[in-house]
C-alpha atoms as a PDB file:
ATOM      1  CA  UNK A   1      -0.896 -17.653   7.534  1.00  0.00           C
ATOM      2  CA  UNK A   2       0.692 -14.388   6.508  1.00  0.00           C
ATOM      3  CA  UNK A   3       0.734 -11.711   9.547  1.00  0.00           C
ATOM      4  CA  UNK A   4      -1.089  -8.689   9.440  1.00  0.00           C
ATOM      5  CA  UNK A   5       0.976  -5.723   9.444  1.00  0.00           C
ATOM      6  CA  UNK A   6       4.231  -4.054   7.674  1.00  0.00           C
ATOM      7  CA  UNK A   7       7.097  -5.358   7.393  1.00  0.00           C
ATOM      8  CA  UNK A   8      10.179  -2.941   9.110  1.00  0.00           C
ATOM      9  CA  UNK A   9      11.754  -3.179   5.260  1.00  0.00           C
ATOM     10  CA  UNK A  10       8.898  -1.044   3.408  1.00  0.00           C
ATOM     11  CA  UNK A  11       9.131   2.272   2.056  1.00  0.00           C
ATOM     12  CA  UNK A  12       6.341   4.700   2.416  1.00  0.00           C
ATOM     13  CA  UNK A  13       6.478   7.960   1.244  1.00  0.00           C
ATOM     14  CA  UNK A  14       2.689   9.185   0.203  1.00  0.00           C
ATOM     15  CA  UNK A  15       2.412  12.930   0.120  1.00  0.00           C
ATOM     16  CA  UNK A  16      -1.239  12.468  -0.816  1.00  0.00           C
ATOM     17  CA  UNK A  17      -4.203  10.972   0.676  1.00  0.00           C
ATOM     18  CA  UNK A  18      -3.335   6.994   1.863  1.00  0.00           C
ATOM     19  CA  UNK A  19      -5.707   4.778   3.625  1.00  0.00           C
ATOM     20  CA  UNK A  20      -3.881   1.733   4.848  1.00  0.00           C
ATOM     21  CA  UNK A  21      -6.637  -0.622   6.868  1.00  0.00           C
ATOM     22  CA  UNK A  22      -5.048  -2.361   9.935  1.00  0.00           C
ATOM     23  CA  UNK A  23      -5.841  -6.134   7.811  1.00  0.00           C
ATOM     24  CA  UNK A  24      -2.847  -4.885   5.157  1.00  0.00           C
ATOM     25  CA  UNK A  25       0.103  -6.786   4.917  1.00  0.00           C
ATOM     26  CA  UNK A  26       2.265  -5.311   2.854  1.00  0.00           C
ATOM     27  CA  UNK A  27       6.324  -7.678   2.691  1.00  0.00           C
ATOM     28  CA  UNK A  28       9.406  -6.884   2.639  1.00  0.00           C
ATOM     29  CA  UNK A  29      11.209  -4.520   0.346  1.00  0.00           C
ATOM     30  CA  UNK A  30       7.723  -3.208  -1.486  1.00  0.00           C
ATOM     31  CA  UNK A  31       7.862   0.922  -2.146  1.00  0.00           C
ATOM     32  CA  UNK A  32       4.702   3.463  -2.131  1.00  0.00           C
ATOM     33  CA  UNK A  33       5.181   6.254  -3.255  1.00  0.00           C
ATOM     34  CA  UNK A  34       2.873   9.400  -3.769  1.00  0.00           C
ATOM     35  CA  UNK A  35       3.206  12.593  -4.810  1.00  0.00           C
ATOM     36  CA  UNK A  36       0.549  15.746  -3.143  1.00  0.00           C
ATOM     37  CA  UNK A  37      -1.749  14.896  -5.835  1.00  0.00           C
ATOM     38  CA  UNK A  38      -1.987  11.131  -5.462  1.00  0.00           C
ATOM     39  CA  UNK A  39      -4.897   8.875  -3.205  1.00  0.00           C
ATOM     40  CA  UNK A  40      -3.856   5.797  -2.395  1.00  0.00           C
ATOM     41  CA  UNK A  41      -7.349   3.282  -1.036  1.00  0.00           C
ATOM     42  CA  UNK A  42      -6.777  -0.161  -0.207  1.00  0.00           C
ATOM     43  CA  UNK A  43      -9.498  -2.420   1.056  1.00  0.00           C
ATOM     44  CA  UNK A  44      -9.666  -4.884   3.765  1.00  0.00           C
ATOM     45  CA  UNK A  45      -7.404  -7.584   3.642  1.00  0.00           C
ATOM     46  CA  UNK A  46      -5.141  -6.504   0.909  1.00  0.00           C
ATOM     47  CA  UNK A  47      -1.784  -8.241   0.482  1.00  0.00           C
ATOM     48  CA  UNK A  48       1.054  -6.377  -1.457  1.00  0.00           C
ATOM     49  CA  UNK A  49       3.461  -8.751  -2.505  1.00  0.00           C
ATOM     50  CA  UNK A  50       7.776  -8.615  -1.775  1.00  0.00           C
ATOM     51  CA  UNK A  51       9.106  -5.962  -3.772  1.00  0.00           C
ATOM     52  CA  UNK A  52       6.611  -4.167  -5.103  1.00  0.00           C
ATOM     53  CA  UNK A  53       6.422  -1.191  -5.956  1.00  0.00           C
ATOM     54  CA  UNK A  54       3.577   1.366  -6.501  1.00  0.00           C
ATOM     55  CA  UNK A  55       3.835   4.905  -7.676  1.00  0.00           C
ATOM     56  CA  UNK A  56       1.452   7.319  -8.009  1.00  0.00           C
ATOM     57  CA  UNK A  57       2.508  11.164  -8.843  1.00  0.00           C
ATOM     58  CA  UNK A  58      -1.371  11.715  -9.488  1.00  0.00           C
ATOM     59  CA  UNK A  59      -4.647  10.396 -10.101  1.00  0.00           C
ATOM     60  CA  UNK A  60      -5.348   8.011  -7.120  1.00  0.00           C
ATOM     61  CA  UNK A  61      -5.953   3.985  -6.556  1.00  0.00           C
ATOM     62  CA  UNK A  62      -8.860   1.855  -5.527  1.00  0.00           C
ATOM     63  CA  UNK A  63      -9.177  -1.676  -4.366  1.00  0.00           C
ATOM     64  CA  UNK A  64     -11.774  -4.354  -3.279  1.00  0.00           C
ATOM     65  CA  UNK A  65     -11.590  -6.171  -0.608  1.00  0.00           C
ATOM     66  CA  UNK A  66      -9.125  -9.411  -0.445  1.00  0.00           C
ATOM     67  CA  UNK A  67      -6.398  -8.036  -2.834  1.00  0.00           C
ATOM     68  CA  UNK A  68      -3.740  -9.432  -3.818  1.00  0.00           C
END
């Protein structure tokens, strides 16, 4: 099984309103940006994927639960 957590690679820079639950995992080398009028909401037990990237200048982002 995956580990909880983030990895020490990821690049967060949210401006905005981000809710990260403690069950994310989020791998190595993924981005998230946001700009002052972005919302970022993940769910429980998301899983963002190596290299992603997600960019929100505005308008804002909802997920369910189990994510991937």
């Amino acid at each position: 099984m995956i580990r909880a957590g983030i990895h020490s690679s990821v690049v967060i820079d949210f401006a905005g309103n981000l809710s990260l639950p403690q069950s994310t995992i989020i791998e190595p080398l993924s981005v998230i940006y946001g700009g002052a009028e972005a919302s970022l909401v993940l769910g429980e037990r998301n899983i963002i994927y190596p290299s992603c990237v997600i960019r929100i200048e505005r308008g804002h982002m909802v997920t369910g639960e189990d994510v991937s």
